[in-house]
PDB file of N, CA and C in Angstrom:
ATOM      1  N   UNK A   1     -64.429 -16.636  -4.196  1.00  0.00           N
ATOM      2  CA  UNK A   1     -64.310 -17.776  -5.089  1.00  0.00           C
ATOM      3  C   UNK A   1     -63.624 -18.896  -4.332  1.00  0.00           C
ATOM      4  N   UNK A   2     -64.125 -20.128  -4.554  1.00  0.00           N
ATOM      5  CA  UNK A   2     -63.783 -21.172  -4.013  1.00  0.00           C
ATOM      6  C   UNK A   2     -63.303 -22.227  -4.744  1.00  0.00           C
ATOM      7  N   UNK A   3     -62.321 -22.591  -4.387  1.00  0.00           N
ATOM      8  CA  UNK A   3     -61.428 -23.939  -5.735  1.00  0.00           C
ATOM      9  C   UNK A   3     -61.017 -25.284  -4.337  1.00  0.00           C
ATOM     10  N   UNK A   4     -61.889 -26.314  -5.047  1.00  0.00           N
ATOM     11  CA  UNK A   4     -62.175 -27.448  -4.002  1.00  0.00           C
ATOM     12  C   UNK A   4     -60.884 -28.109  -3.973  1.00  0.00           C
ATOM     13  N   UNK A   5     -59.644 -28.442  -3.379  1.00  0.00           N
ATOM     14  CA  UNK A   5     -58.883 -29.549  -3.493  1.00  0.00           C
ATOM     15  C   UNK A   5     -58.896 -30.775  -4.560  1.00  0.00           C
ATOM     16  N   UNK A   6     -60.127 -31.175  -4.603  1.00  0.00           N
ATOM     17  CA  UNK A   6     -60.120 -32.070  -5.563  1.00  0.00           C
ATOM     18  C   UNK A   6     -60.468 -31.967  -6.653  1.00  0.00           C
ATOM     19  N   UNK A   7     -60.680 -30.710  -7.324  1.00  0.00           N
ATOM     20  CA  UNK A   7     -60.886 -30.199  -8.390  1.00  0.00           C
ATOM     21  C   UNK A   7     -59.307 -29.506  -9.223  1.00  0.00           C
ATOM     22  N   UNK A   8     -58.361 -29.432  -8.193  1.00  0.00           N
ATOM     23  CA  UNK A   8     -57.629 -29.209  -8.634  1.00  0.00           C
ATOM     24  C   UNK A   8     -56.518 -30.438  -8.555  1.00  0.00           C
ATOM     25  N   UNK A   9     -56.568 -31.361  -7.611  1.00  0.00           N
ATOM     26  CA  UNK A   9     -55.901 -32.510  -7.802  1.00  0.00           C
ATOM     27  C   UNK A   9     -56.715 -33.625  -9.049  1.00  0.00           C
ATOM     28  N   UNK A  10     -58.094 -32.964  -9.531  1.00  0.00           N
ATOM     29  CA  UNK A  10     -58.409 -33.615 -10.857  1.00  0.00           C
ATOM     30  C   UNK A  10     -57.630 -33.478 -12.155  1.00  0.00           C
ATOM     31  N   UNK A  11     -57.428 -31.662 -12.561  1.00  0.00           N
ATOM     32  CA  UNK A  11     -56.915 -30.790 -13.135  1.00  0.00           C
ATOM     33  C   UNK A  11     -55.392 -31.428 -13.370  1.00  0.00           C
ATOM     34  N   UNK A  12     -54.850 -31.677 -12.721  1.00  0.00           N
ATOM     35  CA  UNK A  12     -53.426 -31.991 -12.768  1.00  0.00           C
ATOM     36  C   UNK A  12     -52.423 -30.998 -12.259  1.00  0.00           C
ATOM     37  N   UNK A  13     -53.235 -30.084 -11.085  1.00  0.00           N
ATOM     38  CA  UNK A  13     -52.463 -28.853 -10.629  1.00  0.00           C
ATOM     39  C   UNK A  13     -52.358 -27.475 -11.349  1.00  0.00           C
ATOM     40  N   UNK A  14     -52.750 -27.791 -12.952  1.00  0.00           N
ATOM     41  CA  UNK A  14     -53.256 -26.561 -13.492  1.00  0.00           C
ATOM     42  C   UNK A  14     -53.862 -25.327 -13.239  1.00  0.00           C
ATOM     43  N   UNK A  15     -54.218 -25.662 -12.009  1.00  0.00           N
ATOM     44  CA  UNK A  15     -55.414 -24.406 -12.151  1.00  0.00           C
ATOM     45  C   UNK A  15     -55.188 -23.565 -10.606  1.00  0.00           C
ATOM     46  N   UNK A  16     -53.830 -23.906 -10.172  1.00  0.00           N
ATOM     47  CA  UNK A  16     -53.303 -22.867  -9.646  1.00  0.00           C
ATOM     48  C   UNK A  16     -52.457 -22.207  -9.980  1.00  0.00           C
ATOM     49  N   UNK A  17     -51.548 -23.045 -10.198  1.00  0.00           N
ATOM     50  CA  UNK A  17     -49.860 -22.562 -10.472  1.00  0.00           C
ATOM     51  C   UNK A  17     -49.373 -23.046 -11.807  1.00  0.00           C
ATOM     52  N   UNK A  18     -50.525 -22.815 -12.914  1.00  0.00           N
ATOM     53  CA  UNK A  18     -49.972 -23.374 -14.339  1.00  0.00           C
ATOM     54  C   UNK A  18     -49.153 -24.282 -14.562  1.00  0.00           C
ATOM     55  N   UNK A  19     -48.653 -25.191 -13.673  1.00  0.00           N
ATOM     56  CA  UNK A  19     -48.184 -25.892 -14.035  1.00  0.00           C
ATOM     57  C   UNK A  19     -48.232 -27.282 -13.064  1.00  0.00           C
ATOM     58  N   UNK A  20     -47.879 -28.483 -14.126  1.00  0.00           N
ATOM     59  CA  UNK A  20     -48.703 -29.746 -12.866  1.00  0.00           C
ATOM     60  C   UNK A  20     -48.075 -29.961 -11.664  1.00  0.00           C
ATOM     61  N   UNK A  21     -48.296 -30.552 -10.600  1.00  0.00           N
ATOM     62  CA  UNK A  21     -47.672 -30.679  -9.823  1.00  0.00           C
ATOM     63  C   UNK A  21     -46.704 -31.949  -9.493  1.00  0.00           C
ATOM     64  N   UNK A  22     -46.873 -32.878 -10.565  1.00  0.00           N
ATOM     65  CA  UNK A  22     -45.649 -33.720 -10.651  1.00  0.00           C
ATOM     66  C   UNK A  22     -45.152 -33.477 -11.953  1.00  0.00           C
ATOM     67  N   UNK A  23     -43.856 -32.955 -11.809  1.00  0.00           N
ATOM     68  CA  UNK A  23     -43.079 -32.665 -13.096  1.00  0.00           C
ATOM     69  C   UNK A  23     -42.425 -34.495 -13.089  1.00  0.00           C
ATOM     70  N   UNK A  24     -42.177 -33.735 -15.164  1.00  0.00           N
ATOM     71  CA  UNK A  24     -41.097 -35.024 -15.683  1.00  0.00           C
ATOM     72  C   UNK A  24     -39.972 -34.905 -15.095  1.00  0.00           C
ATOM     73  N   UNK A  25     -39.244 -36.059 -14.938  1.00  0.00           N
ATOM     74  CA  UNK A  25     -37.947 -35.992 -14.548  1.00  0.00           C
ATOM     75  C   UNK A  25     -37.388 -35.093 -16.379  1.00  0.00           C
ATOM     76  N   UNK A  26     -36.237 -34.070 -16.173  1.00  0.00           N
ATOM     77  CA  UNK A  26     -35.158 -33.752 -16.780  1.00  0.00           C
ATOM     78  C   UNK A  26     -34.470 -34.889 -17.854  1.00  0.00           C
ATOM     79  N   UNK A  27     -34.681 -34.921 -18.920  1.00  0.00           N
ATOM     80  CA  UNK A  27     -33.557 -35.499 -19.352  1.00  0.00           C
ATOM     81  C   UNK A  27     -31.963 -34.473 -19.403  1.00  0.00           C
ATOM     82  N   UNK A  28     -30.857 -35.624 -19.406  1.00  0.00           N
ATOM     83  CA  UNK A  28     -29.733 -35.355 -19.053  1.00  0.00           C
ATOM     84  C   UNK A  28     -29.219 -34.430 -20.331  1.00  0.00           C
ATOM     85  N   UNK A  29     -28.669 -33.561 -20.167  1.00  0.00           N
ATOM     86  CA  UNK A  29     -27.623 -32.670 -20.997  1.00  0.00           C
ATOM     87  C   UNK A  29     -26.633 -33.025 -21.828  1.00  0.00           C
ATOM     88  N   UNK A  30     -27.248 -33.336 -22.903  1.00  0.00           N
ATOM     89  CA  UNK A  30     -25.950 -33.912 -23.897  1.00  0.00           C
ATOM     90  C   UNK A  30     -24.656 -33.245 -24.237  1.00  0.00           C
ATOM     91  N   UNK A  31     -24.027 -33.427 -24.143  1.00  0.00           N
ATOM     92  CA  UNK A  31     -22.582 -32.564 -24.580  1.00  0.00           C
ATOM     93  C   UNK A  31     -22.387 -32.853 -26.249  1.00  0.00           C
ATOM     94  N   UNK A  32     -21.727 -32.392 -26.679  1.00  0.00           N
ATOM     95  CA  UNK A  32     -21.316 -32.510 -28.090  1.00  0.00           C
ATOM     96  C   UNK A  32     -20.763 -33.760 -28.380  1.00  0.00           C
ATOM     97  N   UNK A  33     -20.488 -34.188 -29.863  1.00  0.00           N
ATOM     98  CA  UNK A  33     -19.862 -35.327 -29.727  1.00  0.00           C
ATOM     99  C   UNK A  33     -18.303 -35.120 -29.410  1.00  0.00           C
ATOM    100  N   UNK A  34     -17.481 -34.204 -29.356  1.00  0.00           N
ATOM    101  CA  UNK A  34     -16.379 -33.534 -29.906  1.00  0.00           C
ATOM    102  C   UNK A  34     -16.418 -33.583 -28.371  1.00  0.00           C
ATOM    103  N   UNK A  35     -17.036 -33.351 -27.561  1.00  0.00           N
ATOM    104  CA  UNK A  35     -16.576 -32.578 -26.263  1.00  0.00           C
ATOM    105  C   UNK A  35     -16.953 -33.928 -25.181  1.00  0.00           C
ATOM    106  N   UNK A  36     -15.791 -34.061 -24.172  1.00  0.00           N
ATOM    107  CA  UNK A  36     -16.522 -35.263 -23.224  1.00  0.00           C
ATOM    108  C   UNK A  36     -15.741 -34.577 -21.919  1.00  0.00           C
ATOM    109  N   UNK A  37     -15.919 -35.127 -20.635  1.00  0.00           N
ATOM    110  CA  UNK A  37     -15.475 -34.845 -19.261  1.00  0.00           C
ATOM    111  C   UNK A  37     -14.684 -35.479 -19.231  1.00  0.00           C
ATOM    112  N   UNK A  38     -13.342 -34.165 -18.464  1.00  0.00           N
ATOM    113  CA  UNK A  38     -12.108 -35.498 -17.978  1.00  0.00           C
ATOM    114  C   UNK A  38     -12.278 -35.720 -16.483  1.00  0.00           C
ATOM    115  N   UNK A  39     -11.948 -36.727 -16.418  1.00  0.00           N
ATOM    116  CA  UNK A  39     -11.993 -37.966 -15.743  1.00  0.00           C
ATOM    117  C   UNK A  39     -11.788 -37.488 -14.103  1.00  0.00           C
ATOM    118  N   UNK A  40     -10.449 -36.752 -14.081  1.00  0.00           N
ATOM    119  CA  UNK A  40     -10.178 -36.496 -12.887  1.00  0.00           C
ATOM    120  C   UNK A  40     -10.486 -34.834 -12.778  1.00  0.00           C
ATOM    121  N   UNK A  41     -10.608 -33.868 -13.954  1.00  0.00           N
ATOM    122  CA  UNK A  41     -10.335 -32.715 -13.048  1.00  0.00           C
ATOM    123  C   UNK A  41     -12.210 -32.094 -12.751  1.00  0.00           C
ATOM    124  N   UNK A  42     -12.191 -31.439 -11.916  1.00  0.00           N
ATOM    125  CA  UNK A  42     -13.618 -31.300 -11.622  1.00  0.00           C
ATOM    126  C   UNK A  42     -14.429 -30.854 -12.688  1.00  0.00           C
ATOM    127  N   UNK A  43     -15.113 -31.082 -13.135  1.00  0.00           N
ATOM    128  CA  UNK A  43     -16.306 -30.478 -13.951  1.00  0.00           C
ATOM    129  C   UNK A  43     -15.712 -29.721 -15.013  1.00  0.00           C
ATOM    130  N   UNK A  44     -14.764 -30.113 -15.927  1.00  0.00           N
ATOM    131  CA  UNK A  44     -13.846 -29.019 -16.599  1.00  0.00           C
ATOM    132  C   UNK A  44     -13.992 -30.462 -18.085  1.00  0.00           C
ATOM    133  N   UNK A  45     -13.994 -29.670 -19.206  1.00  0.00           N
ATOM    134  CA  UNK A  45     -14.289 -30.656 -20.220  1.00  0.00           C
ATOM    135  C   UNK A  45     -12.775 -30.163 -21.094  1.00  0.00           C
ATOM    136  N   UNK A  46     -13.007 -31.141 -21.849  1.00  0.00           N
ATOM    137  CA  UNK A  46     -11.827 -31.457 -22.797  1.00  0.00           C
ATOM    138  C   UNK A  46     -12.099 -31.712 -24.560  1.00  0.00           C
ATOM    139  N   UNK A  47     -11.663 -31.692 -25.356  1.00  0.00           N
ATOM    140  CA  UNK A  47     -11.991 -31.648 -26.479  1.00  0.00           C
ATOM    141  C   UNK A  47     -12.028 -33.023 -26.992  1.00  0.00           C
ATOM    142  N   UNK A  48     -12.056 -33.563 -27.898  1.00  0.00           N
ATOM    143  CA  UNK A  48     -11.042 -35.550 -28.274  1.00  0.00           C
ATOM    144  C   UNK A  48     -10.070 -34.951 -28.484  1.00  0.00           C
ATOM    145  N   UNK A  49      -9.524 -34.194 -29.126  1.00  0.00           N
ATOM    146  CA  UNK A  49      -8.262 -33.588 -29.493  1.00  0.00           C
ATOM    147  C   UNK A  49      -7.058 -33.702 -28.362  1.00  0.00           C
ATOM    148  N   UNK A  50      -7.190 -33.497 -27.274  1.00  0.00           N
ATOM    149  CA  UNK A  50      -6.563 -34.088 -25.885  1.00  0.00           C
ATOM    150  C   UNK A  50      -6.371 -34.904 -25.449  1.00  0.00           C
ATOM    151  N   UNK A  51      -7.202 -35.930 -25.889  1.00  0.00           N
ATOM    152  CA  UNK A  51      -7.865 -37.115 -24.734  1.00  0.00           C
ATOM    153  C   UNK A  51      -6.489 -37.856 -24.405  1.00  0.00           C
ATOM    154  N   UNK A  52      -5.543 -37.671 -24.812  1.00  0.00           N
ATOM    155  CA  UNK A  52      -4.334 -38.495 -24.784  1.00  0.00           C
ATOM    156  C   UNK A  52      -3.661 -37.506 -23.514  1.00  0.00           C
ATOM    157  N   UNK A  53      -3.128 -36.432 -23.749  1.00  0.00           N
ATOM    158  CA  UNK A  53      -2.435 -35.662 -22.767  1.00  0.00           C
ATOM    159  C   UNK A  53      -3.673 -35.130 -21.398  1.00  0.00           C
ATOM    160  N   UNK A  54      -3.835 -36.084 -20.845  1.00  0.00           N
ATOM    161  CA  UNK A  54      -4.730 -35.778 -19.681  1.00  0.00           C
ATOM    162  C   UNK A  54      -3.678 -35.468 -18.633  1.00  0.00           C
ATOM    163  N   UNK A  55      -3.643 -33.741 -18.765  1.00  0.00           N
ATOM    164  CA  UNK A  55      -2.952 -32.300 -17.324  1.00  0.00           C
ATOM    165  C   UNK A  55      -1.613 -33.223 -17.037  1.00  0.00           C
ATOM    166  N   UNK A  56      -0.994 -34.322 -17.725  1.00  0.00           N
ATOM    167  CA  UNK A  56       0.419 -34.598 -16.991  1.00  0.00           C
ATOM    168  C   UNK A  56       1.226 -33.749 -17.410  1.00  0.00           C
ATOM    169  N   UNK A  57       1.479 -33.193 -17.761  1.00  0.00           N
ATOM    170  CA  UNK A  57       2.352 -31.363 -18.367  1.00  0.00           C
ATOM    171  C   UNK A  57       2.265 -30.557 -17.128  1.00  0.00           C
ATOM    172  N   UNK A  58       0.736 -30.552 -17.036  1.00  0.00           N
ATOM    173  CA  UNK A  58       0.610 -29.187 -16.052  1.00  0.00           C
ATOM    174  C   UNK A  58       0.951 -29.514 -14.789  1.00  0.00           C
ATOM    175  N   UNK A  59       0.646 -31.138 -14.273  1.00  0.00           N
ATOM    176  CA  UNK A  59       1.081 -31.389 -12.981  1.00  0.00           C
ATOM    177  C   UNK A  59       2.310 -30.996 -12.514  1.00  0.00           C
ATOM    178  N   UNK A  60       3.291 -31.726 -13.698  1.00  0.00           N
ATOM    179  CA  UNK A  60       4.689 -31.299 -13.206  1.00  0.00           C
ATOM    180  C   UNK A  60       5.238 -30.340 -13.336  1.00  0.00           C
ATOM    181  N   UNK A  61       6.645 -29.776 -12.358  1.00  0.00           N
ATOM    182  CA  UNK A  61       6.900 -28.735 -12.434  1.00  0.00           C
ATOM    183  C   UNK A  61       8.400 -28.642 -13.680  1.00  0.00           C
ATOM    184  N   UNK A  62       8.572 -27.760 -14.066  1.00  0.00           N
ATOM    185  CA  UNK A  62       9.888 -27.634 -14.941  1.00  0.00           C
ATOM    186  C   UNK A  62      10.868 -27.475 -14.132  1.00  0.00           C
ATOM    187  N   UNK A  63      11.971 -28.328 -14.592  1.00  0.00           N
ATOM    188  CA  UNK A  63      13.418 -27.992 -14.211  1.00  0.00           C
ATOM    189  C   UNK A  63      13.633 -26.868 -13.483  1.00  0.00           C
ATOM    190  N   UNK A  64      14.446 -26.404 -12.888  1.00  0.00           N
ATOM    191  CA  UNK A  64      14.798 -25.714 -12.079  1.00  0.00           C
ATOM    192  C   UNK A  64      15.968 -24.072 -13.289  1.00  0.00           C
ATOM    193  N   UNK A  65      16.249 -24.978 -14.146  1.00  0.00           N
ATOM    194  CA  UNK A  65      17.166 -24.160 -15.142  1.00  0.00           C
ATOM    195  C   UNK A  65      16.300 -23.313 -15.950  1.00  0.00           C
ATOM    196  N   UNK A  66      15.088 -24.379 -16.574  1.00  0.00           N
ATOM    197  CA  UNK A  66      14.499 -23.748 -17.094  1.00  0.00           C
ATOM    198  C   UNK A  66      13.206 -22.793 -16.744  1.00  0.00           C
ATOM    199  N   UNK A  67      12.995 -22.892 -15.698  1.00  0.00           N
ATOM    200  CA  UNK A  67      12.217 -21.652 -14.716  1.00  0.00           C
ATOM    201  C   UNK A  67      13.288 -20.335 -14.523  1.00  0.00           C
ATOM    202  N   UNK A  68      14.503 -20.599 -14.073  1.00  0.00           N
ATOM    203  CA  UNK A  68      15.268 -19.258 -14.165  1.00  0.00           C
ATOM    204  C   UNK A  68      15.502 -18.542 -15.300  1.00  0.00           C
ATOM    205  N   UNK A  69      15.356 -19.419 -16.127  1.00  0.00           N
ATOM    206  CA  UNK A  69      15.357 -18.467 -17.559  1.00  0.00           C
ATOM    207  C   UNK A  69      14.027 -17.674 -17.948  1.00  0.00           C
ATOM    208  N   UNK A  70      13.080 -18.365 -17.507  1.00  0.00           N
ATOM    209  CA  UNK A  70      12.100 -17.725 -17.963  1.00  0.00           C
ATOM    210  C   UNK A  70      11.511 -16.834 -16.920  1.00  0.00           C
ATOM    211  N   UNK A  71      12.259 -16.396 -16.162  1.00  0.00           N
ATOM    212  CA  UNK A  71      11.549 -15.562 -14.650  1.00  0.00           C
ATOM    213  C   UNK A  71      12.757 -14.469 -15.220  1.00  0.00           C
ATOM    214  N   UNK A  72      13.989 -14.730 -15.647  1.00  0.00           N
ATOM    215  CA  UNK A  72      14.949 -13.740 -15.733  1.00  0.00           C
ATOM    216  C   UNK A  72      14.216 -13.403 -17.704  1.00  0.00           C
ATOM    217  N   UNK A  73      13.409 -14.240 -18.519  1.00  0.00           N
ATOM    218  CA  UNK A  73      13.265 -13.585 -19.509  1.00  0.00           C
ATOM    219  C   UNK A  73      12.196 -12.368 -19.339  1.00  0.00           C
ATOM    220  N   UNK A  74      11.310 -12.970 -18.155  1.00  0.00           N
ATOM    221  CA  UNK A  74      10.013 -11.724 -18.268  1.00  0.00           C
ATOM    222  C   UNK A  74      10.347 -11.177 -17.299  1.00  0.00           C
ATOM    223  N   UNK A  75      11.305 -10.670 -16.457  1.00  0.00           N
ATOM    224  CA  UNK A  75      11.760  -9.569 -15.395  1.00  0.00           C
ATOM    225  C   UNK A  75      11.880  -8.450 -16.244  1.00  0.00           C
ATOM    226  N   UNK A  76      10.976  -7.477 -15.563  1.00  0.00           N
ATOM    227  CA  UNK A  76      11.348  -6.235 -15.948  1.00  0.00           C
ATOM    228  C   UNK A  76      13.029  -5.801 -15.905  1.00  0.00           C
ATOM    229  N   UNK A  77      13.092  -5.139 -16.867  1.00  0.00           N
ATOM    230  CA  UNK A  77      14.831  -4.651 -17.173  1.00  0.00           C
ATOM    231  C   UNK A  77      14.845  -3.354 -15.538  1.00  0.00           C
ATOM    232  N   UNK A  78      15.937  -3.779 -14.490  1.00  0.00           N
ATOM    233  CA  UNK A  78      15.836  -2.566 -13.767  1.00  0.00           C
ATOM    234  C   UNK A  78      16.587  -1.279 -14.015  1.00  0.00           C
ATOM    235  N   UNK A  79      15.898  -0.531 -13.215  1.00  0.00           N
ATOM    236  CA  UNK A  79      15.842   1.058 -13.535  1.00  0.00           C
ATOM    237  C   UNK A  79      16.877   1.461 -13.092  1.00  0.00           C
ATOM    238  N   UNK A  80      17.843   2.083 -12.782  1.00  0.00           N
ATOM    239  CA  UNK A  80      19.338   2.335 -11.554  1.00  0.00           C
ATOM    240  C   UNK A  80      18.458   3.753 -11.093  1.00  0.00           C
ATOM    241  N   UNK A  81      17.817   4.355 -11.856  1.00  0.00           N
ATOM    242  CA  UNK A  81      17.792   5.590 -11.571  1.00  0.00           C
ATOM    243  C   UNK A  81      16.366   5.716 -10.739  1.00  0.00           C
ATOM    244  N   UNK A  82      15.013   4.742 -10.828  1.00  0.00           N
ATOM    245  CA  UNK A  82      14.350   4.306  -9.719  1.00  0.00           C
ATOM    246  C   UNK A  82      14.895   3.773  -8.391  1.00  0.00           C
ATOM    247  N   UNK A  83      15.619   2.783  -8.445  1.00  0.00           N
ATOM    248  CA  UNK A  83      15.864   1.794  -7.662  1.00  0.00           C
ATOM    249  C   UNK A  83      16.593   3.176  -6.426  1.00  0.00           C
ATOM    250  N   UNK A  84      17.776   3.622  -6.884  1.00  0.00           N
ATOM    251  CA  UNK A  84      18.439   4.933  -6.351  1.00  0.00           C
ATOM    252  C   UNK A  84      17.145   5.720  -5.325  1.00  0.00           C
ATOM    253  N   UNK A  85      16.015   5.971  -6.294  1.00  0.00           N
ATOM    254  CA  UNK A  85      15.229   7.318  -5.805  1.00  0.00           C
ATOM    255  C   UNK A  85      14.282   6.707  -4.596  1.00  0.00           C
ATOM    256  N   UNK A  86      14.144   5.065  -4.706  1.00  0.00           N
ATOM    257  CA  UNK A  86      12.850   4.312  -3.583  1.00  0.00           C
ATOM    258  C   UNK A  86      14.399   3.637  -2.935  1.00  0.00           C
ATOM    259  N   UNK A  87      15.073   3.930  -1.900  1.00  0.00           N
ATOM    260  CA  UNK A  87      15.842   3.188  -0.502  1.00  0.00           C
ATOM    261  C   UNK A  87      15.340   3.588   0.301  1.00  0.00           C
ATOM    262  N   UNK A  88      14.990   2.410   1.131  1.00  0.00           N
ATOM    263  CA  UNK A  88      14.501   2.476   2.322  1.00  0.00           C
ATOM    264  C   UNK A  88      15.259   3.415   3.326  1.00  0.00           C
ATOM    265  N   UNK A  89      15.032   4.266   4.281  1.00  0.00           N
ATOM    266  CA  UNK A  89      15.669   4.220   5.101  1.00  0.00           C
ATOM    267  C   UNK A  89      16.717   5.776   4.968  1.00  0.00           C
ATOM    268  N   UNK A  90      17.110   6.333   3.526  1.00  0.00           N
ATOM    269  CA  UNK A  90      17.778   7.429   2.999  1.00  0.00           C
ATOM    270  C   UNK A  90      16.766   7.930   2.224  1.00  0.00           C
ATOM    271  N   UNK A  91      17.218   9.011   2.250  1.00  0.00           N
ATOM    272  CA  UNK A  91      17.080  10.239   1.055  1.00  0.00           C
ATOM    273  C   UNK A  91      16.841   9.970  -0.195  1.00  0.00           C
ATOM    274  N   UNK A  92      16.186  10.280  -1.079  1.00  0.00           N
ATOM    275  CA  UNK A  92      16.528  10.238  -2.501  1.00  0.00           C
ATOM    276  C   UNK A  92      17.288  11.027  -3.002  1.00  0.00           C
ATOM    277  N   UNK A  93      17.990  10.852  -3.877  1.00  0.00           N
ATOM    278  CA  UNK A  93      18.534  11.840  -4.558  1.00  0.00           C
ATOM    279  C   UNK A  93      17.967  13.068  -5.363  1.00  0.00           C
ATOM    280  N   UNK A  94      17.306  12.944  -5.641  1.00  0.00           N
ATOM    281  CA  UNK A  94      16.193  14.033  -6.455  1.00  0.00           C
ATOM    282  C   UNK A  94      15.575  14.763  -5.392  1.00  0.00           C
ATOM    283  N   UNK A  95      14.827  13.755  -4.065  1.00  0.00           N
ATOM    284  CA  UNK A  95      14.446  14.743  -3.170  1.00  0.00           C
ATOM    285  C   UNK A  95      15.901  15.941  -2.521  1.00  0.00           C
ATOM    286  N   UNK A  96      16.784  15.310  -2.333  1.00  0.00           N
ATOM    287  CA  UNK A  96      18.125  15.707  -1.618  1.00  0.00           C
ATOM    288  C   UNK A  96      18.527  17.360  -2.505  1.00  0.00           C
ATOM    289  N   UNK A  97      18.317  17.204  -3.986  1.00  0.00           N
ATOM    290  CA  UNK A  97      18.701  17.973  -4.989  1.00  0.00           C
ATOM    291  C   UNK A  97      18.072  19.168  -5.084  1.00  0.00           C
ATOM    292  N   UNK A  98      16.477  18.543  -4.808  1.00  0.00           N
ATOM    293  CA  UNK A  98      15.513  19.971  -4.859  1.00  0.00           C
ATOM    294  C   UNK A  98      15.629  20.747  -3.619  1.00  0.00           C
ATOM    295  N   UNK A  99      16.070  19.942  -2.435  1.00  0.00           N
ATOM    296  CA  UNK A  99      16.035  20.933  -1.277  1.00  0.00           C
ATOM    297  C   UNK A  99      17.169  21.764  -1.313  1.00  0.00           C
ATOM    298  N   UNK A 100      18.394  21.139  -2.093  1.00  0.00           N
ATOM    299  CA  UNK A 100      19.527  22.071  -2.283  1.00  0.00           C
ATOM    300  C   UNK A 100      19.419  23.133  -3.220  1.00  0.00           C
ATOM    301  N   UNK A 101      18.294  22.994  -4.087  1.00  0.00           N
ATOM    302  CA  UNK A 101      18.373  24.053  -4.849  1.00  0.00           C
ATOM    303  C   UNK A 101      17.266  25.535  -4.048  1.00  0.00           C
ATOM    304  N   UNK A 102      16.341  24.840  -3.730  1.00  0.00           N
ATOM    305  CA  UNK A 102      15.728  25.546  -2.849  1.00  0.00           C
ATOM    306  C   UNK A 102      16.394  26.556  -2.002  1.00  0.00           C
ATOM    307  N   UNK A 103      17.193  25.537  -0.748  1.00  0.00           N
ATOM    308  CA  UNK A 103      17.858  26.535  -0.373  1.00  0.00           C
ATOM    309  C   UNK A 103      18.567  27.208  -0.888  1.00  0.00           C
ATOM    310  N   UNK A 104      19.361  27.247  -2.236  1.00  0.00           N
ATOM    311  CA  UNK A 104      19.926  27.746  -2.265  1.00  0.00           C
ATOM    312  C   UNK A 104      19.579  29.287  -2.876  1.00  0.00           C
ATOM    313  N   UNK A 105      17.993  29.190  -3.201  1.00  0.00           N
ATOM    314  CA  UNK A 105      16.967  30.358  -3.862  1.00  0.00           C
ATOM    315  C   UNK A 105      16.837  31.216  -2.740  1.00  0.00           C
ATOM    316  N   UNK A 106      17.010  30.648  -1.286  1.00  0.00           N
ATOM    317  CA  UNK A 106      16.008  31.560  -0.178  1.00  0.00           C
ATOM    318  C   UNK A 106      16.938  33.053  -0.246  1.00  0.00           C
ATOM    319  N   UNK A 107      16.540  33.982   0.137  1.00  0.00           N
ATOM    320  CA  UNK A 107      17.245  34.758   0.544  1.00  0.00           C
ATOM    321  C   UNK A 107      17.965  34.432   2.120  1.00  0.00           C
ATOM    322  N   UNK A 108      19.272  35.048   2.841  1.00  0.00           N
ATOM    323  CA  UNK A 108      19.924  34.782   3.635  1.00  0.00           C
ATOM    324  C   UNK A 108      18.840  35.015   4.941  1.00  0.00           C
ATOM    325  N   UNK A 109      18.348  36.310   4.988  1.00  0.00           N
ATOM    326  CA  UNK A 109      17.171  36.634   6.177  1.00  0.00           C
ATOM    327  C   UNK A 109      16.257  35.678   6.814  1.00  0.00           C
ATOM    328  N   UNK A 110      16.238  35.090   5.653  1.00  0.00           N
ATOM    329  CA  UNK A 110      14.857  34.053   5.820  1.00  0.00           C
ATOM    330  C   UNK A 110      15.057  32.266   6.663  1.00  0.00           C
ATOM    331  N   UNK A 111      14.287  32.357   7.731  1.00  0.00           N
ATOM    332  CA  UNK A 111      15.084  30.800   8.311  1.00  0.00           C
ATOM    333  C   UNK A 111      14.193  29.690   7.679  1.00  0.00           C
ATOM    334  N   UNK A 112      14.861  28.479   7.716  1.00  0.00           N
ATOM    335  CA  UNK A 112      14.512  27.984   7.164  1.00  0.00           C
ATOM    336  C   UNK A 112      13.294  26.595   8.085  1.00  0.00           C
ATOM    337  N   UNK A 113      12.496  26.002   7.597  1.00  0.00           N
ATOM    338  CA  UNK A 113      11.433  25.144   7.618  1.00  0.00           C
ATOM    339  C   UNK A 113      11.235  24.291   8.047  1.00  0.00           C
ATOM    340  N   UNK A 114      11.891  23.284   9.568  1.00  0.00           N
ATOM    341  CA  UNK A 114      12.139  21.760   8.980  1.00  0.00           C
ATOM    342  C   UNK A 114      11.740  21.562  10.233  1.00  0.00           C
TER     343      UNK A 114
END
């Protein structure tokens, strides 16, 4: 089967690839009325409800007082009895405890492991 060039540049490109070969341009993507782009941050939309507080909050940083409070409000409460068992460098105590009890199970005959 044979399909002449100009039978298909008659067609409007139909009659290869279903579809013509000069498309419409796209119309543009309406956003809501409620919803518009801010201005400066990349591609990130905003409500009207905002349009006044455009990110100057988020730019800046808080006081220095009030960051320590809130780093000392969400710190985990510490453990004494973790902190004790992970030192670098020593023994734990719990490990230290079981080997004493250990040995102290062996019978005398028996040497010990280390």
């Amino acid at each position: 089967m044979y399909i002449s060039i100009s039978a298909v540049t008659a067609a409007g490109g139909f009659a290869l690839t279903a579809s013509p070969f000069f498309k419409r341009q796209k119309g543009t993507k309406r956003l809501r009325p409620g919803v518009r782009h801010l201005a400066k941050a990349r591609c990130s939309l905003a409500t009207v409800s905002i349009r006044g507080h455009r990110l100057r909050s988020a730019s800046r940083r808080p006081p220095l007082d009030v960051f320590d409070f809130v780093e000392r409000r969400y710190a985990p409460p510490p453990d004494e009895h973790l902190r004790s068992a992970c030192r670098r460098g020593e023994r734990s105590k719990a490990r230290s405890k079981a080997k004493a009890k250990a040995k102290a199970r062996r019978p005398a005959g028996r040497p010990d492991r280390n």
